[in-house]
Structure formats: C-alpha cells, structure tokens
PDB file of N, CA and C in Angstrom:
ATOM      1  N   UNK A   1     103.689  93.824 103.042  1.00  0.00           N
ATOM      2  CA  UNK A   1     103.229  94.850 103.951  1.00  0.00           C
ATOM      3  C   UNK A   1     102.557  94.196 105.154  1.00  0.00           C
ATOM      4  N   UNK A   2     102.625  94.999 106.307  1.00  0.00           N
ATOM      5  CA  UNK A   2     101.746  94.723 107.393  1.00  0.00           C
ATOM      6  C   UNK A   2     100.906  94.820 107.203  1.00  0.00           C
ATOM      7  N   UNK A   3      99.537  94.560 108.401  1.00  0.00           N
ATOM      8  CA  UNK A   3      98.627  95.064 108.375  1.00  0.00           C
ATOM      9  C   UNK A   3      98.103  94.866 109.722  1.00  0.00           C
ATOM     10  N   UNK A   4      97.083  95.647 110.842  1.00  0.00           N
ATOM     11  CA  UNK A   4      97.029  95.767 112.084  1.00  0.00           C
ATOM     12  C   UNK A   4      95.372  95.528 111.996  1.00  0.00           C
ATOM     13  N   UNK A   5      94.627  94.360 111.984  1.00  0.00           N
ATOM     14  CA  UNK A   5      93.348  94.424 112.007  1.00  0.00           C
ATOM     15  C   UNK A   5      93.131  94.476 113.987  1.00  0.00           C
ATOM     16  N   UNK A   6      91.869  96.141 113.878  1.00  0.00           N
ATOM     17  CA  UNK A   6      91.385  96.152 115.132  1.00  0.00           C
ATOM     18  C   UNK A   6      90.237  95.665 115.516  1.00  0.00           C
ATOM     19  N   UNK A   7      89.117  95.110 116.271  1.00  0.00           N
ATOM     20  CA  UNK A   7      88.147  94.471 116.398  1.00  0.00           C
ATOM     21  C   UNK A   7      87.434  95.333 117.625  1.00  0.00           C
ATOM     22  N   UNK A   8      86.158  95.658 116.464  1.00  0.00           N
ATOM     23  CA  UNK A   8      85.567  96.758 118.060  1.00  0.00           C
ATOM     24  C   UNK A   8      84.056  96.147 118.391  1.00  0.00           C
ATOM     25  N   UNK A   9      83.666  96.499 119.564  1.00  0.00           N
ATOM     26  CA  UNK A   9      82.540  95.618 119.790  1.00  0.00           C
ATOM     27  C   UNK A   9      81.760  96.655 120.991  1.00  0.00           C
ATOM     28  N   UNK A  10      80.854  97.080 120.683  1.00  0.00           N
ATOM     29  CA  UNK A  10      79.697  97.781 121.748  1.00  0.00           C
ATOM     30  C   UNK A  10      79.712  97.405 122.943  1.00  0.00           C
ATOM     31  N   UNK A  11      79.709  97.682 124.423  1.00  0.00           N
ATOM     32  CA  UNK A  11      79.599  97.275 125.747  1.00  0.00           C
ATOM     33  C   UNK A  11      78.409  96.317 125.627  1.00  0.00           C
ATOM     34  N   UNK A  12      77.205  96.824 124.705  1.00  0.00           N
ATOM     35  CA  UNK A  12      76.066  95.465 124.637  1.00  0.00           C
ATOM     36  C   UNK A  12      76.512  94.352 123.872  1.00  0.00           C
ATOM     37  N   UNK A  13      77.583  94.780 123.091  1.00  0.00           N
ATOM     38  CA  UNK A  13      78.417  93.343 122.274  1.00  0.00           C
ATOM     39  C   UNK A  13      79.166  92.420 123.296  1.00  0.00           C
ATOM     40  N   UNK A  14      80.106  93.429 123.700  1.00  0.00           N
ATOM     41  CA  UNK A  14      80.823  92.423 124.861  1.00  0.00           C
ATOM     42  C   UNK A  14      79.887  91.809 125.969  1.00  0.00           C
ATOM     43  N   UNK A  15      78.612  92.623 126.390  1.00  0.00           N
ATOM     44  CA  UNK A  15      78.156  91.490 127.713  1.00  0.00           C
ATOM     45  C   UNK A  15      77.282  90.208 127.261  1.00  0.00           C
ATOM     46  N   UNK A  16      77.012  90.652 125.793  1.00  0.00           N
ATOM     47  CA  UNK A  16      76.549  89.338 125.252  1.00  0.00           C
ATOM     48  C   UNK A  16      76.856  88.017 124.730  1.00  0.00           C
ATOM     49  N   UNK A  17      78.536  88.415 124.614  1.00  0.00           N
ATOM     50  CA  UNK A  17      79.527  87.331 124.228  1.00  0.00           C
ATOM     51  C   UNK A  17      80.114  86.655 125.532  1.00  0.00           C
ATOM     52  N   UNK A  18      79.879  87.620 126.607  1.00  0.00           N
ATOM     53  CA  UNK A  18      79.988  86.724 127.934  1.00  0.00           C
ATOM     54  C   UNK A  18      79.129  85.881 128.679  1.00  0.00           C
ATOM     55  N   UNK A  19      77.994  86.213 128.060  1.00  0.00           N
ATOM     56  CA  UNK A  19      77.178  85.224 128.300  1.00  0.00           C
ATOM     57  C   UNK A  19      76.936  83.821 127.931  1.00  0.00           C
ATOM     58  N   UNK A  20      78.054  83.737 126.824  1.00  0.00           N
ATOM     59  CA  UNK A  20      77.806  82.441 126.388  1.00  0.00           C
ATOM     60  C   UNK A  20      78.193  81.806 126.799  1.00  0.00           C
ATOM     61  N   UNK A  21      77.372  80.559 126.028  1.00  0.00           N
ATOM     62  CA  UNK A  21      77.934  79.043 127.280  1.00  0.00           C
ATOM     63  C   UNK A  21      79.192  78.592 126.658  1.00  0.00           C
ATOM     64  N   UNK A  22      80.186  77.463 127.446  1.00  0.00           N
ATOM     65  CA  UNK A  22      81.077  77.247 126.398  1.00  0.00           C
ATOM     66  C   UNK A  22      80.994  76.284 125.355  1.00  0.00           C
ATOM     67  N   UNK A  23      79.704  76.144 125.160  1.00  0.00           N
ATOM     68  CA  UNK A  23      79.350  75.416 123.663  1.00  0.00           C
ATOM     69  C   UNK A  23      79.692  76.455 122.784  1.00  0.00           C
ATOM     70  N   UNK A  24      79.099  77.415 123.098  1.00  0.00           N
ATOM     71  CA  UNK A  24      78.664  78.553 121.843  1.00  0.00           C
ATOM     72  C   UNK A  24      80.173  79.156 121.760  1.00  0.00           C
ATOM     73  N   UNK A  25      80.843  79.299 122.892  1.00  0.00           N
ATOM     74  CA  UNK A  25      82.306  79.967 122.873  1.00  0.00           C
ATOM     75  C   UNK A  25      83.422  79.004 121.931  1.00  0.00           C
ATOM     76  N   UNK A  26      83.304  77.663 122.432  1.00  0.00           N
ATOM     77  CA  UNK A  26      83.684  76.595 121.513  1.00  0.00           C
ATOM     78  C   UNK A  26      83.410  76.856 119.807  1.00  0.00           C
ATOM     79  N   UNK A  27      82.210  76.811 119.541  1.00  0.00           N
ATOM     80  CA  UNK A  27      81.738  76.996 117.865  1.00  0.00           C
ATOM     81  C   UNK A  27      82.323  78.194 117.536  1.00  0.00           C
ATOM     82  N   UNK A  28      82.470  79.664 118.357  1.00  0.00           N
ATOM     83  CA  UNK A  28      83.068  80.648 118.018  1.00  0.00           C
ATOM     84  C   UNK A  28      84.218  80.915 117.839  1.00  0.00           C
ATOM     85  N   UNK A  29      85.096  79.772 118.680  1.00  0.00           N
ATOM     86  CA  UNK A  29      86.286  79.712 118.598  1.00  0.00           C
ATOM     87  C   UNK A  29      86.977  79.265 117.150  1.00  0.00           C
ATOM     88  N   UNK A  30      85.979  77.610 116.963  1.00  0.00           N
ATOM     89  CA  UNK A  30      86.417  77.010 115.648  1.00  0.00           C
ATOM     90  C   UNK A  30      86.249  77.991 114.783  1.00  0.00           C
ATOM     91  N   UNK A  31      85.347  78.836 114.308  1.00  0.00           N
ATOM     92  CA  UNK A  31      85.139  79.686 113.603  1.00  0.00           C
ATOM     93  C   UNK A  31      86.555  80.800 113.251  1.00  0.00           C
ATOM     94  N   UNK A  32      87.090  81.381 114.232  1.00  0.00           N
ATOM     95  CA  UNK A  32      88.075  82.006 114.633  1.00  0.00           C
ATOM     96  C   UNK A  32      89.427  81.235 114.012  1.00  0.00           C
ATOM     97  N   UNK A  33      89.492  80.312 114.285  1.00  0.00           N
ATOM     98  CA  UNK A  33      90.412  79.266 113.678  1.00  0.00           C
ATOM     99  C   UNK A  33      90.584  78.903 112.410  1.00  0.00           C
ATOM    100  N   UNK A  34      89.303  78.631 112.147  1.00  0.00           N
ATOM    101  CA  UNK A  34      89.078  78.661 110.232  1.00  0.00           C
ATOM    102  C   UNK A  34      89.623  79.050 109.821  1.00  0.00           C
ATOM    103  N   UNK A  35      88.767  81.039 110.140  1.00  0.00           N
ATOM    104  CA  UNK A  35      89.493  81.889 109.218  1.00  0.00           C
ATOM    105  C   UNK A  35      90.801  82.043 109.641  1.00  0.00           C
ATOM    106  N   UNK A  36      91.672  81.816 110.346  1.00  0.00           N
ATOM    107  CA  UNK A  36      92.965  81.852 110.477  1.00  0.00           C
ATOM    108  C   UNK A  36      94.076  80.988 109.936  1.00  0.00           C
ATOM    109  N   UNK A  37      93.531  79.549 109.896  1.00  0.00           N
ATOM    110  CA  UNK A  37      93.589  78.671 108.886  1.00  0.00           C
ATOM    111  C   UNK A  37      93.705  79.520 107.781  1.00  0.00           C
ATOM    112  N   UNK A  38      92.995  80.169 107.152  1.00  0.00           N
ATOM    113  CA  UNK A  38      92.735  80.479 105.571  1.00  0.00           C
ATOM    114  C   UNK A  38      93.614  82.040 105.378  1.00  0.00           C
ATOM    115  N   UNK A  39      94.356  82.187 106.242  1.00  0.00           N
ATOM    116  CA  UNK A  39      95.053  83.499 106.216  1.00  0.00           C
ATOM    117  C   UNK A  39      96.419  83.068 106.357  1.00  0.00           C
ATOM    118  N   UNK A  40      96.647  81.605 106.679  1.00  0.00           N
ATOM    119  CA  UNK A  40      97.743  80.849 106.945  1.00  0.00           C
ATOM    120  C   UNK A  40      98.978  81.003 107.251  1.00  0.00           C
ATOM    121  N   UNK A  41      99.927  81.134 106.336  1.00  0.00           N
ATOM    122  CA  UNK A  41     101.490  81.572 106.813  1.00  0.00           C
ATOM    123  C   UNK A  41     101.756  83.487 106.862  1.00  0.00           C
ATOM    124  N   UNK A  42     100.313  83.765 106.305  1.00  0.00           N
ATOM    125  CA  UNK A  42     100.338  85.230 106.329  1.00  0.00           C
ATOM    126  C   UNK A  42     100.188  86.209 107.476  1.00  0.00           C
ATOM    127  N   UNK A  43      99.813  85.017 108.417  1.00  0.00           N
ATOM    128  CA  UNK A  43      99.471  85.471 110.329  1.00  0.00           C
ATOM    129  C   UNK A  43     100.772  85.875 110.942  1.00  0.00           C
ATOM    130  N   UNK A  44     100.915  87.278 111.300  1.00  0.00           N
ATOM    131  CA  UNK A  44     102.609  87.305 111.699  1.00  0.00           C
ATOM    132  C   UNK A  44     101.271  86.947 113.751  1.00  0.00           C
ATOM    133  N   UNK A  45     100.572  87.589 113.814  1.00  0.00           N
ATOM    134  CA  UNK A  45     100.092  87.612 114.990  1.00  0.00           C
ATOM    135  C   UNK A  45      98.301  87.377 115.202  1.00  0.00           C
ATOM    136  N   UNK A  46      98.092  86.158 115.798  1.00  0.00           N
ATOM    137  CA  UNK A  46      96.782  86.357 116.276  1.00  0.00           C
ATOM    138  C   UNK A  46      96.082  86.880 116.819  1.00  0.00           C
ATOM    139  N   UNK A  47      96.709  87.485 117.350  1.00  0.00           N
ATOM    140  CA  UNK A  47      96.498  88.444 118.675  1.00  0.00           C
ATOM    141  C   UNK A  47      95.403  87.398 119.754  1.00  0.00           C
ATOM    142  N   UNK A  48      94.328  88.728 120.222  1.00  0.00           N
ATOM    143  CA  UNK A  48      94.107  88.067 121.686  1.00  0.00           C
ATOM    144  C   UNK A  48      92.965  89.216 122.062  1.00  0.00           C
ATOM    145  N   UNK A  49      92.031  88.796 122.617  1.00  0.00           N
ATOM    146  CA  UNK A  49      90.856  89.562 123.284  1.00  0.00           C
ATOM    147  C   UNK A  49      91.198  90.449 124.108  1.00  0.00           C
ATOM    148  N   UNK A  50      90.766  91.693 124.013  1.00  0.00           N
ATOM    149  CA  UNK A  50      91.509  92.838 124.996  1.00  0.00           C
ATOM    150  C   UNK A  50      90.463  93.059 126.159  1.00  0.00           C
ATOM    151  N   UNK A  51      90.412  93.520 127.571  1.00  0.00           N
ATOM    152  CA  UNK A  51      89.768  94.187 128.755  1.00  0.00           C
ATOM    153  C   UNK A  51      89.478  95.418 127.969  1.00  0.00           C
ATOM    154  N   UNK A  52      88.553  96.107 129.166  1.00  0.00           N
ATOM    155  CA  UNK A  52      88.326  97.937 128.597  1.00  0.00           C
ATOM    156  C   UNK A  52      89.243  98.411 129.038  1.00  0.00           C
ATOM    157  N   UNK A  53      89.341  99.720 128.373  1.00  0.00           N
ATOM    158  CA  UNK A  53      90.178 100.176 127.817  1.00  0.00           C
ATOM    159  C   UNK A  53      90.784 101.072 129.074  1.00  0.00           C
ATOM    160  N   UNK A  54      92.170 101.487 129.816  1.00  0.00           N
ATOM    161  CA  UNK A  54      92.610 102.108 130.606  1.00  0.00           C
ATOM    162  C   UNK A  54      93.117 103.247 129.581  1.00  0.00           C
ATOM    163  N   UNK A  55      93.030 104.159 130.546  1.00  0.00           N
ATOM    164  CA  UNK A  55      93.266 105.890 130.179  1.00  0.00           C
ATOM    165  C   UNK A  55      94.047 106.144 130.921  1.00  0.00           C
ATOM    166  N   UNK A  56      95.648 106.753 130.343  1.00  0.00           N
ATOM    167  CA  UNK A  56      96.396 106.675 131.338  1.00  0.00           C
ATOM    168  C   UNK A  56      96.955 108.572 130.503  1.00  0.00           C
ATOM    169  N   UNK A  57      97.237 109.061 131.734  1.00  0.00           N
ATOM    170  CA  UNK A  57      97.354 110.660 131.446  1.00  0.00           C
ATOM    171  C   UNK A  57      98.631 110.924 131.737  1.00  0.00           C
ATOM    172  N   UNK A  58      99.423 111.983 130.765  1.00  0.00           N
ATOM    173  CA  UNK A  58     100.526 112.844 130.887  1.00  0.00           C
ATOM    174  C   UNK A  58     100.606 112.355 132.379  1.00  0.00           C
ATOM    175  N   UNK A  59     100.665 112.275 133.154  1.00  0.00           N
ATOM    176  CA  UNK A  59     101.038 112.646 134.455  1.00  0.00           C
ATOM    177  C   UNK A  59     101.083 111.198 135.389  1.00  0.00           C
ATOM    178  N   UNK A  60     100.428 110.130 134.598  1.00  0.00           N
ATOM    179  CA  UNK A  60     100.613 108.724 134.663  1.00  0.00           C
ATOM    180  C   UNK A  60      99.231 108.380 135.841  1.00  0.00           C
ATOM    181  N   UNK A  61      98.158 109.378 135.683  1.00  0.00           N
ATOM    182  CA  UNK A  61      97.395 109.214 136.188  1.00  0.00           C
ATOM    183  C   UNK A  61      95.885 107.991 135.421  1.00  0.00           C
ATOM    184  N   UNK A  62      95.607 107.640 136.176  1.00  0.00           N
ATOM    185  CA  UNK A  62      94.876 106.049 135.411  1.00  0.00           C
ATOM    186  C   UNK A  62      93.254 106.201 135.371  1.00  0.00           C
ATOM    187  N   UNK A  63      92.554 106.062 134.741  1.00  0.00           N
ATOM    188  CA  UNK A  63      90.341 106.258 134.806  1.00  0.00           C
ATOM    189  C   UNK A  63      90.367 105.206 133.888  1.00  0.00           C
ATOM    190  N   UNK A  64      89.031 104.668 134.016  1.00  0.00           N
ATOM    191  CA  UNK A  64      88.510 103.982 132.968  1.00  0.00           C
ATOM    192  C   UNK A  64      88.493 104.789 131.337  1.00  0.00           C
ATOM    193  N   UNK A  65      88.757 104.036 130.868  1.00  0.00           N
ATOM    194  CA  UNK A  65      88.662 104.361 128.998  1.00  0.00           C
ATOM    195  C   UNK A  65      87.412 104.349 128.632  1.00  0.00           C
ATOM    196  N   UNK A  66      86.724 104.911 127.456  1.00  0.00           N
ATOM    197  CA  UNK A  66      85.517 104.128 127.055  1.00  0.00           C
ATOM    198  C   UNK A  66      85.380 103.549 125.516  1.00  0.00           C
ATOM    199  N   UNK A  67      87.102 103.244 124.999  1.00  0.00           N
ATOM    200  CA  UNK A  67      87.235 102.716 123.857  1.00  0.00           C
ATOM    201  C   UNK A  67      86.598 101.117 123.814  1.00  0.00           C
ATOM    202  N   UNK A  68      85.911 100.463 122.640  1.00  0.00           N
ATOM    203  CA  UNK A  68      85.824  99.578 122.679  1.00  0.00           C
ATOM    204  C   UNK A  68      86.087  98.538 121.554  1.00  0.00           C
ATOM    205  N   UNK A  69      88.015  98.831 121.820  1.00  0.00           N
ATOM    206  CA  UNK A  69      88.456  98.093 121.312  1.00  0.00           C
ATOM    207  C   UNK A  69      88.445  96.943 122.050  1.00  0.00           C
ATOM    208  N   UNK A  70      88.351  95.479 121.115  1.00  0.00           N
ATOM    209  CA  UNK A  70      88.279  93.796 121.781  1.00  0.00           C
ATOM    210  C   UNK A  70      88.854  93.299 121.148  1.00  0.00           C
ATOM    211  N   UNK A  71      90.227  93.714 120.602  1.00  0.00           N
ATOM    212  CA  UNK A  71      90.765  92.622 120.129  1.00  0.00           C
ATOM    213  C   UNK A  71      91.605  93.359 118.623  1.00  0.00           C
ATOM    214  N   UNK A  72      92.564  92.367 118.466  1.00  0.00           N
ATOM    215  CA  UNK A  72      93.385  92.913 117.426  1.00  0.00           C
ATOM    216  C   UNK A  72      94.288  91.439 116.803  1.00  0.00           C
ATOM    217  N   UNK A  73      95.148  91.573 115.653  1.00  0.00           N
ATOM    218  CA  UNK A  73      95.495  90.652 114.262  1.00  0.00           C
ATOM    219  C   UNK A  73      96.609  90.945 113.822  1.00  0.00           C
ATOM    220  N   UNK A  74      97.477  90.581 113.670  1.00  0.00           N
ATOM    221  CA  UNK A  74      98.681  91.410 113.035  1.00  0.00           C
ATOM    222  C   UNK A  74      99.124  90.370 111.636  1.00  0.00           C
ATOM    223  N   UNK A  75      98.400  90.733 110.584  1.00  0.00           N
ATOM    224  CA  UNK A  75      98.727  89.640 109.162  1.00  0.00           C
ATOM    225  C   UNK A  75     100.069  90.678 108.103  1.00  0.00           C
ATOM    226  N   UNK A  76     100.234  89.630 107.346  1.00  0.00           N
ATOM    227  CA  UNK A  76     101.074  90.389 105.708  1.00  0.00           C
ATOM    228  C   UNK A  76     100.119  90.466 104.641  1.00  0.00           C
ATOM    229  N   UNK A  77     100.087  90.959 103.940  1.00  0.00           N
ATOM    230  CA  UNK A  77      99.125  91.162 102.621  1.00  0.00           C
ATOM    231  C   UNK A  77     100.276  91.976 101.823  1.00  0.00           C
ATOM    232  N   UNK A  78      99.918  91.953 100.505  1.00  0.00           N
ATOM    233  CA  UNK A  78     100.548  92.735  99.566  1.00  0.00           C
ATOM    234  C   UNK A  78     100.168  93.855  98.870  1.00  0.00           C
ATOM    235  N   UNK A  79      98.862  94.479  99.251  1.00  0.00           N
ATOM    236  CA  UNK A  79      98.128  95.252  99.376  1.00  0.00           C
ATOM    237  C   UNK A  79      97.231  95.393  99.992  1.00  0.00           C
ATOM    238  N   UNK A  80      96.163  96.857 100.372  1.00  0.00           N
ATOM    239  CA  UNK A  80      95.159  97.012 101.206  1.00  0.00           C
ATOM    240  C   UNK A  80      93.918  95.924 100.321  1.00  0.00           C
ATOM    241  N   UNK A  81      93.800  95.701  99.238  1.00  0.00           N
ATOM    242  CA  UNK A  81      93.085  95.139  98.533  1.00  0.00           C
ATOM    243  C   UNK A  81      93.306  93.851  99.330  1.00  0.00           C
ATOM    244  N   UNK A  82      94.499  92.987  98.739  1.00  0.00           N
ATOM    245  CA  UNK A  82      94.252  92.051  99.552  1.00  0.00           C
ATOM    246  C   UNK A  82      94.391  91.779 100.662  1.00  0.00           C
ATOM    247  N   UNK A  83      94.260  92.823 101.707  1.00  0.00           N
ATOM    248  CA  UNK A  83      94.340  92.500 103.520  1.00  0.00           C
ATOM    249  C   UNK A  83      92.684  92.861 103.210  1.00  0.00           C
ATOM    250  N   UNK A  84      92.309  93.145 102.628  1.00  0.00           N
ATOM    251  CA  UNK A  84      90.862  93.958 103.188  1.00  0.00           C
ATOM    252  C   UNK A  84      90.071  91.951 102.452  1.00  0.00           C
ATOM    253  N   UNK A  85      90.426  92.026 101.313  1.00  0.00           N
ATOM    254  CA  UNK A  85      89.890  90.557 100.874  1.00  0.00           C
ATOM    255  C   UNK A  85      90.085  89.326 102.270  1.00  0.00           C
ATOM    256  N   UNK A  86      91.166  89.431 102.812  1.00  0.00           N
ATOM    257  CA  UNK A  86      91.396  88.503 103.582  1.00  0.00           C
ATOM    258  C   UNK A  86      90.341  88.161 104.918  1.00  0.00           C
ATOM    259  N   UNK A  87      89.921  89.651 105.172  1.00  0.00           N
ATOM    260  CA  UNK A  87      88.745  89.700 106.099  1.00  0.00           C
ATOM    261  C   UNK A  87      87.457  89.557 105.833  1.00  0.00           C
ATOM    262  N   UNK A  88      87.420  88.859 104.603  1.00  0.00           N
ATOM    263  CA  UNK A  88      85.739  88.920 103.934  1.00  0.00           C
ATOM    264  C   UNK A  88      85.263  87.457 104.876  1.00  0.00           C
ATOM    265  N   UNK A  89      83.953  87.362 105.409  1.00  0.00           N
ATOM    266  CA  UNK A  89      83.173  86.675 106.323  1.00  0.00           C
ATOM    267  C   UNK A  89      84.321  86.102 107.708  1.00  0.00           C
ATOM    268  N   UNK A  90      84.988  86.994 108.120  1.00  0.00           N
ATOM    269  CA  UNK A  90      85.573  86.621 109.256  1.00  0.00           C
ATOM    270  C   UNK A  90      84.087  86.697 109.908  1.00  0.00           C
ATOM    271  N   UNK A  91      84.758  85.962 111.346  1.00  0.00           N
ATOM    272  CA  UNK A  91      83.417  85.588 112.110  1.00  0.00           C
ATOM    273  C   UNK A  91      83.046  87.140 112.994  1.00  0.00           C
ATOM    274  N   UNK A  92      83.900  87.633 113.644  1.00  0.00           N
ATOM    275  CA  UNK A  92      83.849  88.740 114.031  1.00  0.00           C
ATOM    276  C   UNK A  92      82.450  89.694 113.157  1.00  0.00           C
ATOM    277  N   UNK A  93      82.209  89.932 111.951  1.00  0.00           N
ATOM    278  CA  UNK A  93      80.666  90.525 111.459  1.00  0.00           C
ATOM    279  C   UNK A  93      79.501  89.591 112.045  1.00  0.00           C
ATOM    280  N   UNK A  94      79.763  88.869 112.108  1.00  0.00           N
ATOM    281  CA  UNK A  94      78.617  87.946 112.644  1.00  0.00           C
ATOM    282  C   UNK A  94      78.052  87.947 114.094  1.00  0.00           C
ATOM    283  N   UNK A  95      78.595  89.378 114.772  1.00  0.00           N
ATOM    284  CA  UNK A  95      77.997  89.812 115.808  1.00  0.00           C
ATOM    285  C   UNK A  95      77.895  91.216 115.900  1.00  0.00           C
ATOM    286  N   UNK A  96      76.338  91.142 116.186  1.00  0.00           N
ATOM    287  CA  UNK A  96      75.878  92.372 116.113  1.00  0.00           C
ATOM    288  C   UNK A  96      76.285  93.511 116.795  1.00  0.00           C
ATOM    289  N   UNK A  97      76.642  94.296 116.222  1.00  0.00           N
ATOM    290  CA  UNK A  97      77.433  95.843 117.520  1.00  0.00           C
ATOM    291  C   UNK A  97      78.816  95.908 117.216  1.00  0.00           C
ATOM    292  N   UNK A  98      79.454  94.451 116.204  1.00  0.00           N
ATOM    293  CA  UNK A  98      80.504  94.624 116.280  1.00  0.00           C
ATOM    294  C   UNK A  98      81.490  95.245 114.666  1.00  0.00           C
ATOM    295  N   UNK A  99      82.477  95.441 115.008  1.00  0.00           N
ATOM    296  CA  UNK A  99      83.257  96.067 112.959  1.00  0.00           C
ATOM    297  C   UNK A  99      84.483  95.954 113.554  1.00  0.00           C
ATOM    298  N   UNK A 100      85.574  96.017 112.242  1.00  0.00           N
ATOM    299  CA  UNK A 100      86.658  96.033 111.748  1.00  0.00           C
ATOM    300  C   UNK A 100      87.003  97.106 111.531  1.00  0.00           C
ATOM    301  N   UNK A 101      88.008  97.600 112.027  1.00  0.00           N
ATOM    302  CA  UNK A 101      89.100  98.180 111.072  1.00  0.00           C
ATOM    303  C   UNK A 101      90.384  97.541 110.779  1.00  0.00           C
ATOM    304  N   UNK A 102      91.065  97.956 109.513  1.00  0.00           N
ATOM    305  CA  UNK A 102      92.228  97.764 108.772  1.00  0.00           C
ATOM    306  C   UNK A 102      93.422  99.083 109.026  1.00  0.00           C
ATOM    307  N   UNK A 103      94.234  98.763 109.243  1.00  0.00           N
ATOM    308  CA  UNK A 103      95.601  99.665 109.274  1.00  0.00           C
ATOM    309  C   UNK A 103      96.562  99.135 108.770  1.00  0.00           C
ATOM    310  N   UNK A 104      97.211  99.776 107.593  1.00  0.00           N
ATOM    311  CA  UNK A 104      98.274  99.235 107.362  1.00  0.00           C
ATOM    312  C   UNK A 104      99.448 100.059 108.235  1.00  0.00           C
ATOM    313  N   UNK A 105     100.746  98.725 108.437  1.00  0.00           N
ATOM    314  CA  UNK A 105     101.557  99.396 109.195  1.00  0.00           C
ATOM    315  C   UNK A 105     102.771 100.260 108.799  1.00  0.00           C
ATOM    316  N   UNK A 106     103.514 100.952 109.011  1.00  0.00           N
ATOM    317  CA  UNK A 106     104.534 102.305 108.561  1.00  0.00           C
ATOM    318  C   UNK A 106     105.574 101.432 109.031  1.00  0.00           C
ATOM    319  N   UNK A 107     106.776 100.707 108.159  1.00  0.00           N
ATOM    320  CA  UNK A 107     107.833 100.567 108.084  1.00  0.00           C
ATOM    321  C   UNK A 107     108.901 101.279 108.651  1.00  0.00           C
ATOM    322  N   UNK A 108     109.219 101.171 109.404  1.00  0.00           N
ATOM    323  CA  UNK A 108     110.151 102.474 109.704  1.00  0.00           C
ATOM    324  C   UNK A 108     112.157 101.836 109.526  1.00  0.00           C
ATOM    325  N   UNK A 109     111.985 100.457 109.076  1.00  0.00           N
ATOM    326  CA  UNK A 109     113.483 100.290 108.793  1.00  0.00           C
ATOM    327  C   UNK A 109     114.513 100.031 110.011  1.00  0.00           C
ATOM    328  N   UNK A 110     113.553  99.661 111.458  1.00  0.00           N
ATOM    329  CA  UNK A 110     114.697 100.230 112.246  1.00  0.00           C
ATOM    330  C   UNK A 110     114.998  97.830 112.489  1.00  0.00           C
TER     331      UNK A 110
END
C-alpha cells in the first residue's frame, strides 16, 4: 500500500525554521536523512518543503491560502500500523507547532 505523509507547521513554526542558521538547517537535515535511511527502499517519494498555500477558485481566480501545509512523503507500508510505526520519532515532532498526518492512498488500477 501507499501512503501520503503530510507535514503541517504553524506560520510561528515556519518563521522559526527560517531563522536558522545553516548549522542548525544542516543537523536538521541529517536528521531528515536518518529517518529516511530507516524507511529505506520503502521511500517511493521524499518529497520536498512546500511555500503557502495558493487558493485557486472555480473561475481560476488566485488569493493567498491559509493552509499550513510544509511538506509531504510518499512511502509503501503494508499496513496503516506499519506506515504509522514508520513515523515514530521522525524529526518533524521535534518542532514545536508542528504534526503529521497519514493517508493512505486509493488504488485506482489505472
């Protein structure tokens, strides 16, 4: 099975992770890596740090969003049990303001 991990983080989360120096971005990174390391051939996608969020309307009209999604994962697991195990001390909890969600993904066969 898929699974679609989303990564959300408070506007006071994100301006505080920009503040860092790139020492601290460095250590956060290795961290990031670890656990990816340890999720290993099961990573279909690392994904990648997202901007805020654009709102785009029926009519293809564009405003700021105020989702704060930062980021997303695209792994295999063989159950929600073990995709949800797989995320135990990712580094991502280790900042304050920030959480996880889990989605598994809908097969559609095509």
């Amino acid at each position: 099975m898929k699974f679609l991990v989303i990564y959300y983080a408070t506007a006071e989360a994100q301006s505080k992770m920009s503040e860092d120096t790139p020492e601290q971005n460095a250590a956060t990174m290795q961290k990031w890596m670890g656990w990816a390391e340890k999720v290993g051939k099961k990573m279909i996608d690392f994904g990648a740090p997202l901007m805020m969020a654009t709102e785009v309307n029926a009519e293809g009209k564009i405003k700021q969003g105020n989702g704060h999604v930062s980021g997303y994962t695209l792994f295999e697991a063989a159950d929600l049990e073990e995709a949800a195990a797989m995320l135990k001390g990712h580094p991502h909890y280790e900042i304050d303001g920030c959480r996880i969600e889990l989605h598994q993904c809908v097969d559609l066969g095509v």
